[in-house]
N, C-alpha and C. Protein backbone atom coordinates (compact mmCIF):
# COMPACT_ATOMS: atom_id res chain seq x y z
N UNK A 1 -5.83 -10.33 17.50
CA UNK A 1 -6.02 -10.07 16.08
C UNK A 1 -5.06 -10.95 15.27
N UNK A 2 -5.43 -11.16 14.07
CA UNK A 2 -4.65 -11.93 13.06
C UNK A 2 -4.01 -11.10 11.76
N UNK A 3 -3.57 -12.28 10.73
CA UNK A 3 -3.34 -11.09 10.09
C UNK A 3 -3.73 -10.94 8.84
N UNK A 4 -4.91 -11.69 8.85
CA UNK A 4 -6.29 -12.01 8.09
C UNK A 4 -6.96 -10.52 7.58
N UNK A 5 -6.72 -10.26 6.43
CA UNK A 5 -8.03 -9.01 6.68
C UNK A 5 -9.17 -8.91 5.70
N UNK A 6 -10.35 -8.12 5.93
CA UNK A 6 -11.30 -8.44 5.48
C UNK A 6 -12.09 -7.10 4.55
N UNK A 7 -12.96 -7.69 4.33
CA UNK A 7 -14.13 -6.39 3.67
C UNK A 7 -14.08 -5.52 4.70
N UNK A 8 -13.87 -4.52 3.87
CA UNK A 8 -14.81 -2.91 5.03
C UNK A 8 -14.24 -2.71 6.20
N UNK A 9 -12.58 -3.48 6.53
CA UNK A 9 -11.97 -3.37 7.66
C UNK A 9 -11.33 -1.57 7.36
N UNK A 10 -11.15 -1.23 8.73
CA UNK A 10 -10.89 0.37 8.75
C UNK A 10 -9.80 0.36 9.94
N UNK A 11 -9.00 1.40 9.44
CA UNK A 11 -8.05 1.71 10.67
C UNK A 11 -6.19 0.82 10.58
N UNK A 12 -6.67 0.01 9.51
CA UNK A 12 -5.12 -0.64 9.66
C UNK A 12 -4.56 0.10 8.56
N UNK A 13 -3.38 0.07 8.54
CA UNK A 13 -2.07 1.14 8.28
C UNK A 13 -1.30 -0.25 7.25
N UNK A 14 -1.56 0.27 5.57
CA UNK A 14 -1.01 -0.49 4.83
C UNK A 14 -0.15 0.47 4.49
N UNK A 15 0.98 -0.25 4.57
CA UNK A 15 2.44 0.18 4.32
C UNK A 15 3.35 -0.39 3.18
N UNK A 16 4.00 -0.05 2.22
CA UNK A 16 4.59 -0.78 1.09
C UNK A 16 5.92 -0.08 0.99
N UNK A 17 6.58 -1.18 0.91
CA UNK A 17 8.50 -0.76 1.57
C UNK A 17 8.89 -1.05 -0.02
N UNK A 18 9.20 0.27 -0.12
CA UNK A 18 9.89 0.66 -1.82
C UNK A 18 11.45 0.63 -1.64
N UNK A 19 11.97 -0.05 -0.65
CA UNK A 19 13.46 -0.55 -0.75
C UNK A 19 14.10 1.19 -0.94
N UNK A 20 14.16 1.78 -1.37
CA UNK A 20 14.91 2.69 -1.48
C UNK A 20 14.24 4.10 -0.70
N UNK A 21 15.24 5.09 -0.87
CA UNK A 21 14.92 6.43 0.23
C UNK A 21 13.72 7.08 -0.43
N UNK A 22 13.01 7.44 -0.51
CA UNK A 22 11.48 8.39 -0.88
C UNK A 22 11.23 9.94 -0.49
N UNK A 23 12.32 10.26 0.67
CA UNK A 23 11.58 11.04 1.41
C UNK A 23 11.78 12.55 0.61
N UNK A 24 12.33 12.59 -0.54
CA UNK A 24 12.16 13.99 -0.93
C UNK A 24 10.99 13.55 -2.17
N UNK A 25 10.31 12.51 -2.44
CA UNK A 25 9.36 12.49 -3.33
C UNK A 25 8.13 13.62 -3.07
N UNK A 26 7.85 14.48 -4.45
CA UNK A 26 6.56 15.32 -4.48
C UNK A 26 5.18 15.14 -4.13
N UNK A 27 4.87 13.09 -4.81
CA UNK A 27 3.91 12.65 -4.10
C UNK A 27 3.68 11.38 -4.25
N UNK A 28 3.09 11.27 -3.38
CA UNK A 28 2.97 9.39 -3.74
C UNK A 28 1.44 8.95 -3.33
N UNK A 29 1.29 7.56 -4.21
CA UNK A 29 0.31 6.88 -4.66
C UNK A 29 0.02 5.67 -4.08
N UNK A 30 -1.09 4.79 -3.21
CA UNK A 30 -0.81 3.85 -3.66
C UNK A 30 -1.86 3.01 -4.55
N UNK A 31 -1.24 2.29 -5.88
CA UNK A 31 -2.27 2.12 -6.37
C UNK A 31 -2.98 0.67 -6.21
N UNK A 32 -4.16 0.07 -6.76
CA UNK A 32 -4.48 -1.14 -5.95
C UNK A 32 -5.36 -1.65 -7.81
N UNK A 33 -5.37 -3.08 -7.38
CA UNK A 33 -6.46 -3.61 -8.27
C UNK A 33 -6.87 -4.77 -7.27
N UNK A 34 -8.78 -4.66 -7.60
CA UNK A 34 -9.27 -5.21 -6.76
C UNK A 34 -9.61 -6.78 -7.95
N UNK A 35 -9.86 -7.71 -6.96
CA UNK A 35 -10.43 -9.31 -7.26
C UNK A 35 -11.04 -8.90 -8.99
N UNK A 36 -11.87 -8.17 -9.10
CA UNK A 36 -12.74 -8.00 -10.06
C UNK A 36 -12.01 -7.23 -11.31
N UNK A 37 -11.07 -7.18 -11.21
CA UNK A 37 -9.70 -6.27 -12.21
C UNK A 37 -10.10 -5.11 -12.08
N UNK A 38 -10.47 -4.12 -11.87
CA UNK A 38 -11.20 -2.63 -11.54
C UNK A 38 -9.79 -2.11 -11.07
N UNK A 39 -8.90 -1.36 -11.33
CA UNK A 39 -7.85 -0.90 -11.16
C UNK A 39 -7.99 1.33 -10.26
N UNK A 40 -7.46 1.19 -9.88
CA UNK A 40 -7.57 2.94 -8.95
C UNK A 40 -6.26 3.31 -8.10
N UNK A 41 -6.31 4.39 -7.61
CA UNK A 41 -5.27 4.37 -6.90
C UNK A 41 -5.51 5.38 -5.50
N UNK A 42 -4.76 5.20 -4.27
CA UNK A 42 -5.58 5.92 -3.34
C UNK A 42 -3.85 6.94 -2.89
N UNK A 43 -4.24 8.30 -2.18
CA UNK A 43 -3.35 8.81 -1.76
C UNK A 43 -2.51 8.01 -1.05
N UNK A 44 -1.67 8.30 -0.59
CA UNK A 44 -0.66 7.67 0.15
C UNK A 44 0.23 9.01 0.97
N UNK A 45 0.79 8.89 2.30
CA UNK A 45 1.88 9.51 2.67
C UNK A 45 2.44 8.99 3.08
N UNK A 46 4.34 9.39 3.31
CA UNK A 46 5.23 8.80 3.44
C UNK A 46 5.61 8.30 4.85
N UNK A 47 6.12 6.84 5.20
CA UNK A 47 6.45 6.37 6.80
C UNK A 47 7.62 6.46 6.37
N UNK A 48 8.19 6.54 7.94
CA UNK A 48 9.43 6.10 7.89
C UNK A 48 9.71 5.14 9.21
N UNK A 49 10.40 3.66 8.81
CA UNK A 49 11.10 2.76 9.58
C UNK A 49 11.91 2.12 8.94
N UNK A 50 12.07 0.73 9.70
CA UNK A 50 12.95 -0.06 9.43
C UNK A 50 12.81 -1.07 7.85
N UNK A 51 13.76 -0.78 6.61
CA UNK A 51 13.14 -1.57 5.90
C UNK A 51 13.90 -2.88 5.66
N UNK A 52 12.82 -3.73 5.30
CA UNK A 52 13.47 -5.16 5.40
C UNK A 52 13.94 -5.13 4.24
N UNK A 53 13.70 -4.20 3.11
CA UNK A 53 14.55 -4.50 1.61
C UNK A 53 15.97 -3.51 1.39
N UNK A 54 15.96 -2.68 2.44
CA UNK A 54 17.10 -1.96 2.31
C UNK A 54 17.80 -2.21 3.55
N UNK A 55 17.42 -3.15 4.74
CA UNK A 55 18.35 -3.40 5.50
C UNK A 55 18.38 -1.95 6.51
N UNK A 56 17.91 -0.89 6.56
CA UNK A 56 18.20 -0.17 7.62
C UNK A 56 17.00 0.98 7.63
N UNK A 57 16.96 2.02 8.44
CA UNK A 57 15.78 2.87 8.99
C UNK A 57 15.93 4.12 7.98
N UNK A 58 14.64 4.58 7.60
CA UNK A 58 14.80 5.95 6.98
C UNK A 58 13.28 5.57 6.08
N UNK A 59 12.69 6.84 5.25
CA UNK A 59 11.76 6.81 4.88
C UNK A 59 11.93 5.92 3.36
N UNK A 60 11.29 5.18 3.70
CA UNK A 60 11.38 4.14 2.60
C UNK A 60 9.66 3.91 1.72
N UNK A 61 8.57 3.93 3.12
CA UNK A 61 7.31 3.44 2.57
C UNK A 61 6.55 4.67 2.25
N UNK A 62 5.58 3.81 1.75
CA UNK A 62 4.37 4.81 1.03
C UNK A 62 3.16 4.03 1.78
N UNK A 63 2.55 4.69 2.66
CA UNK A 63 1.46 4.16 3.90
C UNK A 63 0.07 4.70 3.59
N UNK A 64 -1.03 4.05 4.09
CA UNK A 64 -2.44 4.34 3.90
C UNK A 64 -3.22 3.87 5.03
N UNK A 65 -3.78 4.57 6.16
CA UNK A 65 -4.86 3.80 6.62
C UNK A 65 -6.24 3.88 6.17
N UNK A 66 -6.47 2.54 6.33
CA UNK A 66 -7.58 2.62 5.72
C UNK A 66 -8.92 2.59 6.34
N UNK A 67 -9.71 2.76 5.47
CA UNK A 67 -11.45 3.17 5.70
C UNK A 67 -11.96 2.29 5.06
N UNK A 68 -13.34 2.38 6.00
CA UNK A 68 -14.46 1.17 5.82
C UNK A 68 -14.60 0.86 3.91
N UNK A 69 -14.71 1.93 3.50
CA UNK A 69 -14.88 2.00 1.56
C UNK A 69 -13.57 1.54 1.07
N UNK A 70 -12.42 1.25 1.65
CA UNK A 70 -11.20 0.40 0.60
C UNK A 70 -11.64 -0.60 0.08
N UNK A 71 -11.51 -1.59 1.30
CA UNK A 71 -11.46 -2.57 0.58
C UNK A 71 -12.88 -3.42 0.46
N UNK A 72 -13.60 -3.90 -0.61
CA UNK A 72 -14.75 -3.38 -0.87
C UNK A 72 -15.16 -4.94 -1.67
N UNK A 73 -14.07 -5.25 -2.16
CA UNK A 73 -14.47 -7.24 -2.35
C UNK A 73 -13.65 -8.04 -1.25
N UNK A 74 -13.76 -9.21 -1.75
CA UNK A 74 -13.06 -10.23 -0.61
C UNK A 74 -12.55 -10.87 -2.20
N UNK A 75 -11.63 -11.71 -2.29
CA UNK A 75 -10.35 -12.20 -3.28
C UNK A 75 -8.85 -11.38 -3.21
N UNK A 76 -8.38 -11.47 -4.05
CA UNK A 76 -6.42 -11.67 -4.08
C UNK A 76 -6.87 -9.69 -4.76
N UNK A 77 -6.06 -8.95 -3.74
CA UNK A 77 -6.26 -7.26 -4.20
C UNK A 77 -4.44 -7.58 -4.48
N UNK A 78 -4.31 -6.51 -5.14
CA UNK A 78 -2.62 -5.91 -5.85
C UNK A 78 -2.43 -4.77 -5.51
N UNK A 79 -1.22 -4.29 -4.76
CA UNK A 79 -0.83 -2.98 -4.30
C UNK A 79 0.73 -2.26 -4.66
N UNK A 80 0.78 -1.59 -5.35
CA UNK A 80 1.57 -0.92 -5.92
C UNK A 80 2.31 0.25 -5.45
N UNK A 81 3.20 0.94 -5.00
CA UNK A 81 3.64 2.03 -4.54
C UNK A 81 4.06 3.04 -5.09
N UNK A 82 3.62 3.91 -5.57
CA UNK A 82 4.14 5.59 -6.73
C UNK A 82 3.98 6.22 -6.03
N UNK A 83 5.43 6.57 -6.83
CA UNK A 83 6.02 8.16 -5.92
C UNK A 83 6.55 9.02 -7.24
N UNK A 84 6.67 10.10 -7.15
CA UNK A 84 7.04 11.08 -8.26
C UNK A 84 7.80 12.06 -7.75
N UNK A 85 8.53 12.86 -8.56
CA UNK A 85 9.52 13.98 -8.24
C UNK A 85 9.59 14.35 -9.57
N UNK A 86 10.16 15.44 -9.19
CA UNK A 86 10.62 16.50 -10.59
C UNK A 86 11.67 15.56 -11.51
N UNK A 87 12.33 14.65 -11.40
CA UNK A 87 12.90 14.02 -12.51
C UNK A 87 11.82 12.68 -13.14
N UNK A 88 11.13 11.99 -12.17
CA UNK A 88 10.32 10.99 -12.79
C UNK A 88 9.24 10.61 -12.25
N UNK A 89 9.08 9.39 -12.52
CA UNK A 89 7.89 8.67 -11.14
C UNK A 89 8.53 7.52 -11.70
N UNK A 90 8.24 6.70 -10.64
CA UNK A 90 9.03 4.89 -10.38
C UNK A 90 7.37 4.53 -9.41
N UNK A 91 7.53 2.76 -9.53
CA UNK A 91 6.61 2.19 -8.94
C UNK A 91 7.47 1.19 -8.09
N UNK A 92 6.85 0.86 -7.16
CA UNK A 92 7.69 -0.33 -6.08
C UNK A 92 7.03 -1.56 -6.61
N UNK A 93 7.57 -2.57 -5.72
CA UNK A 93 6.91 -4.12 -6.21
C UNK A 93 6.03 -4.16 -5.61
N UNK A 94 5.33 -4.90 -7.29
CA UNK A 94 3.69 -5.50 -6.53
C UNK A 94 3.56 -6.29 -5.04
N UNK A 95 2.05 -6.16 -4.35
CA UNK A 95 2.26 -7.02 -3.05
C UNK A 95 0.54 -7.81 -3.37
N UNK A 96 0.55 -8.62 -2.80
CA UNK A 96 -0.71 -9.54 -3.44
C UNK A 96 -0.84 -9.92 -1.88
N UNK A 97 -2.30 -9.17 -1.29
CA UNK A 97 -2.88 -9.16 -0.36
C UNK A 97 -4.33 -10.26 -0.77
N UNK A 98 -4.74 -11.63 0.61
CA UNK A 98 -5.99 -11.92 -0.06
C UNK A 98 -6.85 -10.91 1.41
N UNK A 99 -8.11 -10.76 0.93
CA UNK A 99 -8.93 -9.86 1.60
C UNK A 99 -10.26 -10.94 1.47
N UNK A 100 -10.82 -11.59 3.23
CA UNK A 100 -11.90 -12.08 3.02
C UNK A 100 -13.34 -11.73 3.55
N UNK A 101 -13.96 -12.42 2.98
CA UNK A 101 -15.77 -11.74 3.66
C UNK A 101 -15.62 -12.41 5.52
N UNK A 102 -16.61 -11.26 5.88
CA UNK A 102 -16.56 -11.24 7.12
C UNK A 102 -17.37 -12.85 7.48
N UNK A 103 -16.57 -13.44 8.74
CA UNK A 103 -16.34 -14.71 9.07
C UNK A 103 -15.79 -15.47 8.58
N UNK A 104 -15.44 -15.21 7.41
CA UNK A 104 -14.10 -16.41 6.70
C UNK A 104 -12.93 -16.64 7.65
């Protein structure tokens, strides 16, 4: 496998490392805009590993695997990470995934 991904792919585990600790967040989001600007956002629950923006292990991401209906064009998708708690909600940094049609 590569690390190419495509329309209507299912089963891979998108993960977005919000640099900081999460794990008492109420809930989290992740949100996406597809090629076509159409903006949404899909549940998310929390991983925990190693993060490369905070340098060490603990729940940092906001994870999704996904299903055949995500990702649903092929062009440049945007993925966002929200999380909320009783004092606020914060978003992580954008990640700019390209997603292509099957055989590209």
């Amino acid at each position: 496998m590569s690390n190419k991904h495509y329309v209507g792919e299912a089963g891979t585990s998108l993960r977005l490392d919000t640099g900081v600790v999460i794990g008492s967040a109420s809930f989290q989001f992740i949100q996406y805009q597809k090629p076509s600007g159409v903006e949404g956002s899909w549940a998310g629950t929390l991983f925990s590993s190693y993060s490369a923006l905070a340098e060490t292990v603990g729940i940092y991401f906001v994870a999704r695997t996904l299903i055949t209906t995500d990702l649903t064009e092929s062009g440049e998708w945007r993925f966002q990470a929200q999380v909320g708690a009783v004092d606020g909600t914060w978003l992580g940094e954008t990640v700019k995934v390209e997603v292509l049609d099957t055989f590209e």
